[in-house]
Structure formats: structure tokens, C-alpha cells
N, C-alpha and C. Protein backbone atom coordinates (compact mmCIF):
# COMPACT_ATOMS: atom_id res chain seq x y z
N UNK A 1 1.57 -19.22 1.93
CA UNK A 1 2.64 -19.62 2.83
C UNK A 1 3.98 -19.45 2.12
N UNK A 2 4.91 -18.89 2.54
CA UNK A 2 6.08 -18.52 2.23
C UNK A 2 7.22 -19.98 2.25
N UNK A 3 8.05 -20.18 1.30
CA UNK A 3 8.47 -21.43 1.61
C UNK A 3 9.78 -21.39 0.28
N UNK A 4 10.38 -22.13 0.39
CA UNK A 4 11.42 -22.92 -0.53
C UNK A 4 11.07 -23.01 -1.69
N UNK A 5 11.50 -22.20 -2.63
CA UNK A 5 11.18 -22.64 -4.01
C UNK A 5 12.12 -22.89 -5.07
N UNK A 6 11.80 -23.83 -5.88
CA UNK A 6 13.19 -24.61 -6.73
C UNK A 6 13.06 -23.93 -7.98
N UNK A 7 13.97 -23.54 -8.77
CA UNK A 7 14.19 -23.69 -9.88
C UNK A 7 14.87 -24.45 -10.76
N UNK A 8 14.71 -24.63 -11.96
CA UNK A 8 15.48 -25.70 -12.97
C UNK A 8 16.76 -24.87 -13.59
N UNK A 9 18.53 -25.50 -13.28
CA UNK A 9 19.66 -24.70 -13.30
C UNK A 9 20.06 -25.54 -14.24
N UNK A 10 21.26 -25.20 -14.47
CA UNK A 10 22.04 -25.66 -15.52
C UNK A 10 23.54 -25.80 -14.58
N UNK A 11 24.27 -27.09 -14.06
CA UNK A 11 25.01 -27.15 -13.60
C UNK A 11 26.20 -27.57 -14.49
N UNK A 12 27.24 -26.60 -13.83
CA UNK A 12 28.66 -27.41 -14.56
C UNK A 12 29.45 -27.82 -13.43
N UNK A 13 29.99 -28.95 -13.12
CA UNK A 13 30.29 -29.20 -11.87
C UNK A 13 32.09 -28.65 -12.55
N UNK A 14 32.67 -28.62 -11.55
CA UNK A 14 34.26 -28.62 -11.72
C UNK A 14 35.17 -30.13 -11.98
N UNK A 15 34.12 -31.01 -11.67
CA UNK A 15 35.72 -32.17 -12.07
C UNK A 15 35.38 -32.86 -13.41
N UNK A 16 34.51 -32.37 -14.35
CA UNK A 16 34.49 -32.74 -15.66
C UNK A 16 33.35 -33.83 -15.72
N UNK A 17 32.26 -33.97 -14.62
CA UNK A 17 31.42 -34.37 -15.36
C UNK A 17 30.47 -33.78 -16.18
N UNK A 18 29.45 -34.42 -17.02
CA UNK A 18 28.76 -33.13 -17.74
C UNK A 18 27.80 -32.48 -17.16
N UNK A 19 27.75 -31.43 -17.98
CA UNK A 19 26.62 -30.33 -17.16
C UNK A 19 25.17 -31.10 -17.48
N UNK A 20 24.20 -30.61 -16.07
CA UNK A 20 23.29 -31.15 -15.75
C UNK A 20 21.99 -30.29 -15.30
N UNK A 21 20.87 -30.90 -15.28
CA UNK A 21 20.51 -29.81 -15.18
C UNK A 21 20.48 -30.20 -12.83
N UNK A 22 19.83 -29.04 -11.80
CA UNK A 22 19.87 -29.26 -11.14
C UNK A 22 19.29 -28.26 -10.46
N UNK A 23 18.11 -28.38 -9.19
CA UNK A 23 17.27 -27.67 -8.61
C UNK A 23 18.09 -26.45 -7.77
N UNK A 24 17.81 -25.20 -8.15
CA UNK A 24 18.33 -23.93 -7.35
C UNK A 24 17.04 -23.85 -6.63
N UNK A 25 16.92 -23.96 -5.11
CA UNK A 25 16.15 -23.71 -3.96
C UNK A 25 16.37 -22.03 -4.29
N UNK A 26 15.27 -21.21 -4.07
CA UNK A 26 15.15 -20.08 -3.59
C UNK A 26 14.02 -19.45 -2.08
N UNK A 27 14.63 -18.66 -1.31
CA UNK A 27 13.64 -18.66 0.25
C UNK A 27 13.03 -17.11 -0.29
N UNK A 28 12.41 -16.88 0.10
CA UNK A 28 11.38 -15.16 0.80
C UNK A 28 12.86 -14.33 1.22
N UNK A 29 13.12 -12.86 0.67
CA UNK A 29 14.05 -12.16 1.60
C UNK A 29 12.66 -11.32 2.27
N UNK A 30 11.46 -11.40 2.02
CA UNK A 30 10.38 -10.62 2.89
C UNK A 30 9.19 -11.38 3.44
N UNK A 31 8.84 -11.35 4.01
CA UNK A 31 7.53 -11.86 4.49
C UNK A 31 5.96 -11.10 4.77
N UNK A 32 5.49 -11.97 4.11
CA UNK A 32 3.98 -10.95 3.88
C UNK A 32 3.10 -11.67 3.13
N UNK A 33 2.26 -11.12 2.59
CA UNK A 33 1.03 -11.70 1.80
C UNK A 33 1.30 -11.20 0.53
N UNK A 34 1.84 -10.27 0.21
CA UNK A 34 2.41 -9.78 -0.82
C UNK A 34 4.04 -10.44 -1.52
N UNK A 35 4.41 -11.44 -1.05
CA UNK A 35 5.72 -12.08 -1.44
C UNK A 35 6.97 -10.65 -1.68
N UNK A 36 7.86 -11.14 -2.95
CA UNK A 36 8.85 -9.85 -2.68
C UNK A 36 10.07 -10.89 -3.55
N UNK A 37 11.17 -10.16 -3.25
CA UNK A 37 12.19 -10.98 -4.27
C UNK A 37 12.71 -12.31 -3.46
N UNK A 38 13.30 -12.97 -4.44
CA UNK A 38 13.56 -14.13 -3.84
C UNK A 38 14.88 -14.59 -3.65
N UNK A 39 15.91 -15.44 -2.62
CA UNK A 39 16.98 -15.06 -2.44
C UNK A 39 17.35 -16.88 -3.04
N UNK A 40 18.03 -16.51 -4.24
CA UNK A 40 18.76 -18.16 -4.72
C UNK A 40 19.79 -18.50 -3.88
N UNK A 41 19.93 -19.88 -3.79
CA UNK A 41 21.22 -20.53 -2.99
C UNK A 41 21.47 -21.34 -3.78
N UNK A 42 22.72 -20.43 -4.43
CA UNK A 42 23.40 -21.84 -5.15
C UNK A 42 24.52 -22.30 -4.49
N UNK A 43 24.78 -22.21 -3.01
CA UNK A 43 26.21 -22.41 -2.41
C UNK A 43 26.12 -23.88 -2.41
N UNK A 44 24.65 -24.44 -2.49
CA UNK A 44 23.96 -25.59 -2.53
C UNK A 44 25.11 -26.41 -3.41
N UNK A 45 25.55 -26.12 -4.13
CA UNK A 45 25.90 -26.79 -5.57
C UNK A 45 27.23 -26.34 -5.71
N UNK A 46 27.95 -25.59 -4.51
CA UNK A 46 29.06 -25.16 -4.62
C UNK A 46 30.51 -25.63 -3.87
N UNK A 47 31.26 -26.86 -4.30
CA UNK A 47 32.25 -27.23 -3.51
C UNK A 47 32.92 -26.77 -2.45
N UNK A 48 33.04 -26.60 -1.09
CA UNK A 48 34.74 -26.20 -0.97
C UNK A 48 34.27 -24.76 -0.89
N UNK A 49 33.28 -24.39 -0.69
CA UNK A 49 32.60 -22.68 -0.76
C UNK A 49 32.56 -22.02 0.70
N UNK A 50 32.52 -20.90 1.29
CA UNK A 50 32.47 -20.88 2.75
C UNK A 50 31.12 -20.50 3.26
N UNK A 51 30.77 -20.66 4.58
CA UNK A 51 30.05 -20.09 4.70
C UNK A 51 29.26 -18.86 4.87
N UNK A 52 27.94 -18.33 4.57
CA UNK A 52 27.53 -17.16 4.42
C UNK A 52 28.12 -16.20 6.01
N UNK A 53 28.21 -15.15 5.66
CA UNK A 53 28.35 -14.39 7.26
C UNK A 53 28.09 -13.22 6.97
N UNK A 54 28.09 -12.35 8.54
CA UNK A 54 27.42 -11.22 8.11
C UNK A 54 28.30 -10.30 7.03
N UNK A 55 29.38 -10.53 6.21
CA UNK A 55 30.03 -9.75 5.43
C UNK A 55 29.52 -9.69 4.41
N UNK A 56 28.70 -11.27 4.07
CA UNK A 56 28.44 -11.20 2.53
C UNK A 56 28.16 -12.44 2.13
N UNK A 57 27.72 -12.15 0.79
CA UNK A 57 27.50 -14.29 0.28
C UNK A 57 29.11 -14.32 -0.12
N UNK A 58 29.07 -15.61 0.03
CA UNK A 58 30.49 -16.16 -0.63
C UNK A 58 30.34 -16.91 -2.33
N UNK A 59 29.46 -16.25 -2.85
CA UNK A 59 29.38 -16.62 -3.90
C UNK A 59 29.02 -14.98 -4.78
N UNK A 60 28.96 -14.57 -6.13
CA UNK A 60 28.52 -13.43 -6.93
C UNK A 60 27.87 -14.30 -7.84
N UNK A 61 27.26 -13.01 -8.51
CA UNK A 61 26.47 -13.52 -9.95
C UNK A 61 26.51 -12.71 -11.12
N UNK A 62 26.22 -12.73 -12.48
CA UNK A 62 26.40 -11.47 -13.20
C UNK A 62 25.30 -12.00 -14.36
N UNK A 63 24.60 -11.40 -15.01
CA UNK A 63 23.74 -11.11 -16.06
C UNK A 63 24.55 -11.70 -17.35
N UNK A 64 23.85 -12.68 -18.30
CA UNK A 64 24.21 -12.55 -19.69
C UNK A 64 22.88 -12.47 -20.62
N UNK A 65 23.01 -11.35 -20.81
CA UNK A 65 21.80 -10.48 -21.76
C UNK A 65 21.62 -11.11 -23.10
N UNK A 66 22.85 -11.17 -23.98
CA UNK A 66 23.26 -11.47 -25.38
C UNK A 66 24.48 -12.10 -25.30
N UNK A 67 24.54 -12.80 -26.65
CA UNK A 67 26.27 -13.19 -26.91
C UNK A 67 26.58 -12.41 -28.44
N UNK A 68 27.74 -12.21 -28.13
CA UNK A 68 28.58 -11.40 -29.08
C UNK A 68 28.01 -11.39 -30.46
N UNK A 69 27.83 -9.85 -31.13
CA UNK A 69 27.17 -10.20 -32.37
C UNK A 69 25.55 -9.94 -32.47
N UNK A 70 25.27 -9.86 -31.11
CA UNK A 70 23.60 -10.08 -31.18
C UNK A 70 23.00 -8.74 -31.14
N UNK A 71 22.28 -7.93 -31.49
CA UNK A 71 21.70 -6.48 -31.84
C UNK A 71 20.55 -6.48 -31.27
N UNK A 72 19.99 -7.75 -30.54
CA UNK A 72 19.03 -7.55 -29.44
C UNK A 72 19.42 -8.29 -28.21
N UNK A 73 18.23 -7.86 -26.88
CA UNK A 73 19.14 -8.64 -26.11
C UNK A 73 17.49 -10.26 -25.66
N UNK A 74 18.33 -11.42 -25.16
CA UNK A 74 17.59 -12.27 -25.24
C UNK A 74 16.25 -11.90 -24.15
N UNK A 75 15.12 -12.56 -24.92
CA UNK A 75 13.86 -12.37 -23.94
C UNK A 75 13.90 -13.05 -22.74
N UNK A 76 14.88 -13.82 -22.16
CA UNK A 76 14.56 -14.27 -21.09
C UNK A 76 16.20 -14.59 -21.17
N UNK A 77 16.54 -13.91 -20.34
CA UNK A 77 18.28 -13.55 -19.64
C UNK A 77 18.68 -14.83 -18.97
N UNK A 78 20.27 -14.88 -18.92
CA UNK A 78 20.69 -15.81 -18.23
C UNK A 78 21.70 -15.18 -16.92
N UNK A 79 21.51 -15.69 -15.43
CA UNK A 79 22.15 -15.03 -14.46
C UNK A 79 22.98 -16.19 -13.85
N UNK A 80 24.31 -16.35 -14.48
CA UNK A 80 25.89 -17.23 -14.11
C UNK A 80 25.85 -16.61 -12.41
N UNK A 81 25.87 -18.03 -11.66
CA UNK A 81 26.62 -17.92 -10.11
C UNK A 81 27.91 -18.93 -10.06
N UNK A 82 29.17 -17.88 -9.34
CA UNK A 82 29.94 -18.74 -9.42
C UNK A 82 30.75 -18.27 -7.83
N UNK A 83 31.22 -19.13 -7.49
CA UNK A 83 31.52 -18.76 -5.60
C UNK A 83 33.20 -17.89 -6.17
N UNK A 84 33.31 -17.16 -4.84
CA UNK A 84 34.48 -16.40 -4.76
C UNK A 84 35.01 -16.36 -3.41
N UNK A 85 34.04 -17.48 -2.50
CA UNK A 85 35.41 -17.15 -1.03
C UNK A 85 35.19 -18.75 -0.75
N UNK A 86 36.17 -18.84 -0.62
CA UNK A 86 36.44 -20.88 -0.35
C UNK A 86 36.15 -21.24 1.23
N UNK A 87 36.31 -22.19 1.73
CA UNK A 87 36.27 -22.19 3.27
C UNK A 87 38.30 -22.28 3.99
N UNK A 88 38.95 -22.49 2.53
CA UNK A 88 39.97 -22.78 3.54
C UNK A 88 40.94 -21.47 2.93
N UNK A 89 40.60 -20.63 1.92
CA UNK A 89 40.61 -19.37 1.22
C UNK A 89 41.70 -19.83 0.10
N UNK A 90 41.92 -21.00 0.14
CA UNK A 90 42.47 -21.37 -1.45
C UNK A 90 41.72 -21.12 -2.67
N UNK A 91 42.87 -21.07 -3.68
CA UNK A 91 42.01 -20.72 -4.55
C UNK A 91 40.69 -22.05 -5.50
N UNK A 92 39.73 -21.95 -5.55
CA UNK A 92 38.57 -23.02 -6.28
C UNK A 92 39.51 -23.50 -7.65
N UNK A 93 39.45 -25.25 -7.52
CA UNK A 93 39.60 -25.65 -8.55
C UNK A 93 38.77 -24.96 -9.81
N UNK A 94 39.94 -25.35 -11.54
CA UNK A 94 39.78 -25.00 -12.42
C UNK A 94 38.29 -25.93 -12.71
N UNK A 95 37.27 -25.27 -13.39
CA UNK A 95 36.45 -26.60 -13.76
C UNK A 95 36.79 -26.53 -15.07
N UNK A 96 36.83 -28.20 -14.84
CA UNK A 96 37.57 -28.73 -16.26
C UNK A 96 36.08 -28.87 -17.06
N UNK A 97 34.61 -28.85 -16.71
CA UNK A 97 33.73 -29.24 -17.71
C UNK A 97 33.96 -27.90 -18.96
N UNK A 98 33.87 -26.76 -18.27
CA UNK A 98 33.83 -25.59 -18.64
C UNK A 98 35.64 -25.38 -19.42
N UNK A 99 36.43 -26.03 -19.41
CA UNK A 99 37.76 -26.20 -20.17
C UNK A 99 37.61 -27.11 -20.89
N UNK A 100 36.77 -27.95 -20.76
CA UNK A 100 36.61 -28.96 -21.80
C UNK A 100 35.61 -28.02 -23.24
N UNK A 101 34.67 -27.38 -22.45
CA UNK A 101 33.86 -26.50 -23.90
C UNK A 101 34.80 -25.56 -24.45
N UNK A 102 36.00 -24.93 -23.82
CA UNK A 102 36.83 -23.94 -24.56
C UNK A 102 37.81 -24.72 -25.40
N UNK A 103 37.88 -26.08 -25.09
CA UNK A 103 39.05 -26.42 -25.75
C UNK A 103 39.89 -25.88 -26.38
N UNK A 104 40.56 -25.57 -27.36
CA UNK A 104 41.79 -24.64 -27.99
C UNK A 104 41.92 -24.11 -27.55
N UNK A 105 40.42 -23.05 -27.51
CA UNK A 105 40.69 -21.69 -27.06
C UNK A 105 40.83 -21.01 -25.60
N UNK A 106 41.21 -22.39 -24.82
CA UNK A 106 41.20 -22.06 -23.12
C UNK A 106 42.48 -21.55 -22.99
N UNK A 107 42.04 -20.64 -22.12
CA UNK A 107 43.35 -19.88 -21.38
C UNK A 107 43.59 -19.89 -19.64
N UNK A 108 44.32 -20.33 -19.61
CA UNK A 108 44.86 -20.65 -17.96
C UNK A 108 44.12 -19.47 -17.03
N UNK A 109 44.66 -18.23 -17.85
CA UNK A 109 44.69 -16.97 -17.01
C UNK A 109 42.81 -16.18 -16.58
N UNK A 110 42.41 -16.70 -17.64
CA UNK A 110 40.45 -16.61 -17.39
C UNK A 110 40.06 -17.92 -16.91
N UNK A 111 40.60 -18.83 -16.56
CA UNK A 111 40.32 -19.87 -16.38
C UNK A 111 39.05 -19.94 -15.43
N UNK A 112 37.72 -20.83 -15.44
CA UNK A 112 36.34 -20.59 -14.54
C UNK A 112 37.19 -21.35 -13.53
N UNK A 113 36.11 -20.84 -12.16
CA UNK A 113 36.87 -21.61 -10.74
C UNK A 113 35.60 -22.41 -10.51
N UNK A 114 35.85 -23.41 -9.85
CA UNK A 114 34.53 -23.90 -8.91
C UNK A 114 33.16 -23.97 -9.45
N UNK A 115 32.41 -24.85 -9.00
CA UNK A 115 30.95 -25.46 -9.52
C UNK A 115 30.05 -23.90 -10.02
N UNK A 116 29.48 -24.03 -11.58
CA UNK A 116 29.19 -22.76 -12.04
C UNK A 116 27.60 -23.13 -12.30
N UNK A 117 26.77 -22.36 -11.88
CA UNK A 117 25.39 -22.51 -12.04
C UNK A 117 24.98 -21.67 -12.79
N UNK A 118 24.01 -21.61 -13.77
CA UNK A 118 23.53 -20.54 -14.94
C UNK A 118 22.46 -20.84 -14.97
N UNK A 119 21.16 -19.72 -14.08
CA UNK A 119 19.40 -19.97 -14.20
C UNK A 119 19.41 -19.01 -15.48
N UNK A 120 17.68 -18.48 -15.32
CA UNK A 120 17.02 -17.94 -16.48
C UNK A 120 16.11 -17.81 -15.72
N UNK A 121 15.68 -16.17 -16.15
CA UNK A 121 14.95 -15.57 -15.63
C UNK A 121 13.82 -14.39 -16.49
N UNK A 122 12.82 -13.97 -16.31
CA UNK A 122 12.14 -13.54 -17.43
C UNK A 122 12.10 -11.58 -17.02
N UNK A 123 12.56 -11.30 -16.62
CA UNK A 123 12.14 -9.52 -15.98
C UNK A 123 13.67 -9.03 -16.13
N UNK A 124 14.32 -8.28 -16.92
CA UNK A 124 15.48 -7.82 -17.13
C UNK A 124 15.70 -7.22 -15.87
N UNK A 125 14.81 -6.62 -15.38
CA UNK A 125 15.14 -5.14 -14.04
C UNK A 125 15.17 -5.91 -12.62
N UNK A 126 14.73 -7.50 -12.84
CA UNK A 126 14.68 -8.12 -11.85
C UNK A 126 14.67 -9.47 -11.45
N UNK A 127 16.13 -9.85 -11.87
CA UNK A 127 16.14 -11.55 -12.29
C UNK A 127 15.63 -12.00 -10.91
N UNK A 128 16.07 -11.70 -9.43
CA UNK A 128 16.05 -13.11 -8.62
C UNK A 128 13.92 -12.65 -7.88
N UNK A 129 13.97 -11.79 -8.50
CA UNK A 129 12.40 -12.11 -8.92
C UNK A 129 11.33 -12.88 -9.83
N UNK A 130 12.03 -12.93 -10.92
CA UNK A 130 11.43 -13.37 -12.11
C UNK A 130 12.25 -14.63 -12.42
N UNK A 131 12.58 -15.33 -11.42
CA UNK A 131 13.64 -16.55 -11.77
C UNK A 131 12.36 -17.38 -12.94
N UNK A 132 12.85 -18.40 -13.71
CA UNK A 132 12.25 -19.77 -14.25
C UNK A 132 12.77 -20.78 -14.18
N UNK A 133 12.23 -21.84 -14.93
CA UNK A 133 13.00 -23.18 -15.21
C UNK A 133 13.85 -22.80 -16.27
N UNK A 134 15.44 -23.56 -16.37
CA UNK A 134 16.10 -23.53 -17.48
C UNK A 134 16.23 -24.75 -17.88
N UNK A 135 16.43 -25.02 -19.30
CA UNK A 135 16.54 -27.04 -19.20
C UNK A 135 17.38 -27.08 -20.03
N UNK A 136 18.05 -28.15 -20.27
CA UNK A 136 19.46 -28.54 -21.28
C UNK A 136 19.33 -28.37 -22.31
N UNK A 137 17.60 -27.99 -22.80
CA UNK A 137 17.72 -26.99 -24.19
C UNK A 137 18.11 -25.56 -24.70
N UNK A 138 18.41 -24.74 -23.04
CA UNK A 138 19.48 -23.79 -23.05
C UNK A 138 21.22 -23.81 -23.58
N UNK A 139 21.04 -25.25 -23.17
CA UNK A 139 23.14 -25.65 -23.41
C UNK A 139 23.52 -24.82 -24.45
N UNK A 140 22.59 -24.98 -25.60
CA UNK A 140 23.42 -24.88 -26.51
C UNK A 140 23.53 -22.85 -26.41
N UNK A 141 22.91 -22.29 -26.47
CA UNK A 141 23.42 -20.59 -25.94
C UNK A 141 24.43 -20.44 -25.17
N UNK A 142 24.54 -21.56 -23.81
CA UNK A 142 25.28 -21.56 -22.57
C UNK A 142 26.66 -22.01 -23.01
N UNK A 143 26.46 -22.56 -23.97
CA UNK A 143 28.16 -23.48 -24.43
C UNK A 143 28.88 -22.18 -25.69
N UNK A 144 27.93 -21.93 -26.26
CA UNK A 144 28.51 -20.69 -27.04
C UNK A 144 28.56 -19.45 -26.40
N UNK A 145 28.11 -18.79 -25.34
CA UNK A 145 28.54 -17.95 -24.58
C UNK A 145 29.79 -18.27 -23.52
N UNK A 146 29.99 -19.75 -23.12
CA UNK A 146 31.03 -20.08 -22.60
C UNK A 146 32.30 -20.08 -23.03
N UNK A 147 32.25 -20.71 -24.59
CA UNK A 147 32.71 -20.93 -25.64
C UNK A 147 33.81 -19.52 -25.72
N UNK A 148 32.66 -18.51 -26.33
CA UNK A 148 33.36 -16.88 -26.21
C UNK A 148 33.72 -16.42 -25.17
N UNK A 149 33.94 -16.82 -24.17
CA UNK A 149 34.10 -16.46 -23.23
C UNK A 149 35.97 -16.64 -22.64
N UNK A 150 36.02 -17.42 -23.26
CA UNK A 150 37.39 -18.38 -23.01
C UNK A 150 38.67 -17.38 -22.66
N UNK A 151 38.75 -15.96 -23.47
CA UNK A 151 39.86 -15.33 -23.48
C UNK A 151 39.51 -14.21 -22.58
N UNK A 152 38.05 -14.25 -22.52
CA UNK A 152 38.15 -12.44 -21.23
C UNK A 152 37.73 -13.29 -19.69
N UNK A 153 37.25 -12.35 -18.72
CA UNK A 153 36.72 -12.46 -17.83
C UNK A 153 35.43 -13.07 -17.26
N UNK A 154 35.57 -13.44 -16.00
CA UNK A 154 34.33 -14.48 -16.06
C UNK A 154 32.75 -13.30 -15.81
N UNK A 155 33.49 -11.79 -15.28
CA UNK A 155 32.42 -11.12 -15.23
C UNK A 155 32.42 -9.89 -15.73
């Protein structure tokens, strides 16, 4: 039976409480006896986000393979969702949890927007297939890739 399935996320909310961990629901994009990839909703977890329509999700996602320095890439990847269309098209508060890990080194101008979710997944060629549990024993990769992150882009 085809149905709702959760994964274990790593939440950073935007108004500075700490990151947590928190269930990413994923549905069937196919139906069959054969299953197929699976479609995450993290709008779930996303403030102030708009709703889906036929244009598009109002949220993106992007791959972090390695952090800087690393000459392999990790066995089980991390895939950052972070929303990009608001409901009232302002721009998403700064999250301060994620300015609180850059400290010094935060910069206004990369600044993260809005509630940021980071799963883990085990199939490089096919994260929202191969989703897993992630647990707050990831933080510490997630805070040093955040960490470096401070002066470029969020993707």
C-alpha cells in the first residue's frame, strides 16, 4: 500500500531556536506494486512559504556531497531544502539559528532565508529515492558545512 512516509530531518527553524531534529513526510510520485521515487514535503516545516501550483514547488533543494578540503565524497549525502516563493512574495526572514553558527563570519549579503531542512540520503544518482533517517549526530558535519558556508551562496 502506497502511503506517507517520514523521514528523520535536521531542522533549523528561522527565529533562533535550536536545530532539531523533525519528521520530513514523503508521498508516491507513482503508483504501482513496484513503488518509484518519492516526493519530500518540507513546505511542512516552512514559514510564510506559498502554496504549491501548477508552476512549481515553492521551495528548491541542492546536494552537499563533501565539505571543503575533502578528496572523497561522503557515503551518504546531505540534500538542504530551503523555500524560495513566500505567500505574500516578501522576502523570508534571515534565520538567525543558521547566523548564530556563522557568527563572525556571517555576511548579510549570503545571508540563509526561512526554515532550512537538511535530510540524508544513501544513492548519490538518487537522493529523493534513497532518502534515510538523519539524527543530531549529523550536526556536527551540518554546522561545519554551514559554518563554510557563511561567505558564498546558499546553492
Amino acid at each position: 500500500m502506497d502511503q506517507l512516509i517520514p523521514f528523520q530531518t535536521i531542522f533549523f527553524p528561522t527565529d533562533g531556536r535550536p536545530p532539531s531534529v523533525v519528521q520530513l513526510m514523503t508521498s508516491p510520485t507513482q503508483y504501482g506494486p513496484h513503488g518509484g521515487p518519492r516526493m519530500p514535503h518540507p513546505e511542512a516545516h516552512m514559514d510564510f512559504i506559498a502554496e504549491a501550483t501548477g508552476l512549481g514547488k515553492p521551495w528548491k533543494y541542492f546536494i552537499v556531497d563533501s565539505l571543503d578540503g575533502m578528496s572523497k565524497k561522503f557515503a551518504h549525502p546531505y540534500i538542504v531544502y530551503y523555500p524560495t516563493v513566500s505567500r505574500d512574495g516578501m522576502p523570508f526572514p534571515i534565520n538567525k539559528s543558521i547566523k548564530d553558527i556563522q557568527g563572525s563570519d556571517y555576511n548579510e549579503k549570503y545571508a540563509w532565508r526561512g526554515n532550512i531542512i537538511i535530510g540524508k540520503f544513501r544513492d548519490h544518482d538518487r537522493p529523493f529515492e534513497s532518502l534515510m533517517d538523519a539524527s543530531i549526530a549529523d550536526f556536527a558535519i551540518l554546522k561545519n558545512f554551514i559554518r563554510n558556508r557563511a561567505r558564498g551562496s546558499q546553492s
